[in-house]
C-alpha atoms as a PDB file:
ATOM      1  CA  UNK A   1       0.000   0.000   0.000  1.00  0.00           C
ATOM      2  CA  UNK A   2       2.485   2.740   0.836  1.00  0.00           C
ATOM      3  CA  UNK A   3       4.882   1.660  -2.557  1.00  0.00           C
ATOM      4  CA  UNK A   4       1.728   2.300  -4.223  1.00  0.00           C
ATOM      5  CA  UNK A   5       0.329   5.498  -2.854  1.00  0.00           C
ATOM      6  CA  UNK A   6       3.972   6.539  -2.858  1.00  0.00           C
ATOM      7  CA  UNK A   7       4.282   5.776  -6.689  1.00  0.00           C
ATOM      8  CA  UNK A   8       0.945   7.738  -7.126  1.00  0.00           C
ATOM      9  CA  UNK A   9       2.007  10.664  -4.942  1.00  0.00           C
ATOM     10  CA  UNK A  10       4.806  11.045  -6.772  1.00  0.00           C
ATOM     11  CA  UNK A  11       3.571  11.058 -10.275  1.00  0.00           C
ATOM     12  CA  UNK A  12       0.793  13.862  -9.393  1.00  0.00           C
ATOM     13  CA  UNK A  13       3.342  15.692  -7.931  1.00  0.00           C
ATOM     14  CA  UNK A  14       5.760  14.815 -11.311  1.00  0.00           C
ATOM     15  CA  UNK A  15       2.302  16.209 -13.433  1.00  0.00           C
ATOM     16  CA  UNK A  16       1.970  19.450 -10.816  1.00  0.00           C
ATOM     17  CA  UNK A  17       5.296  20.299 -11.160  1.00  0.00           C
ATOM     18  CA  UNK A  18       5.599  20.117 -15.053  1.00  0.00           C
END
């Protein structure tokens, strides 16, 4: 669960930052 809410928090972040 955290590798995968990890994964997701970091591609939202990856799609807010670009």
């Amino acid at each position: 669960v955290n590798e995968a809410t990890g994964l997701q928090d970091s591609t939202f972040l990856n799609a807010v930052v670009k």
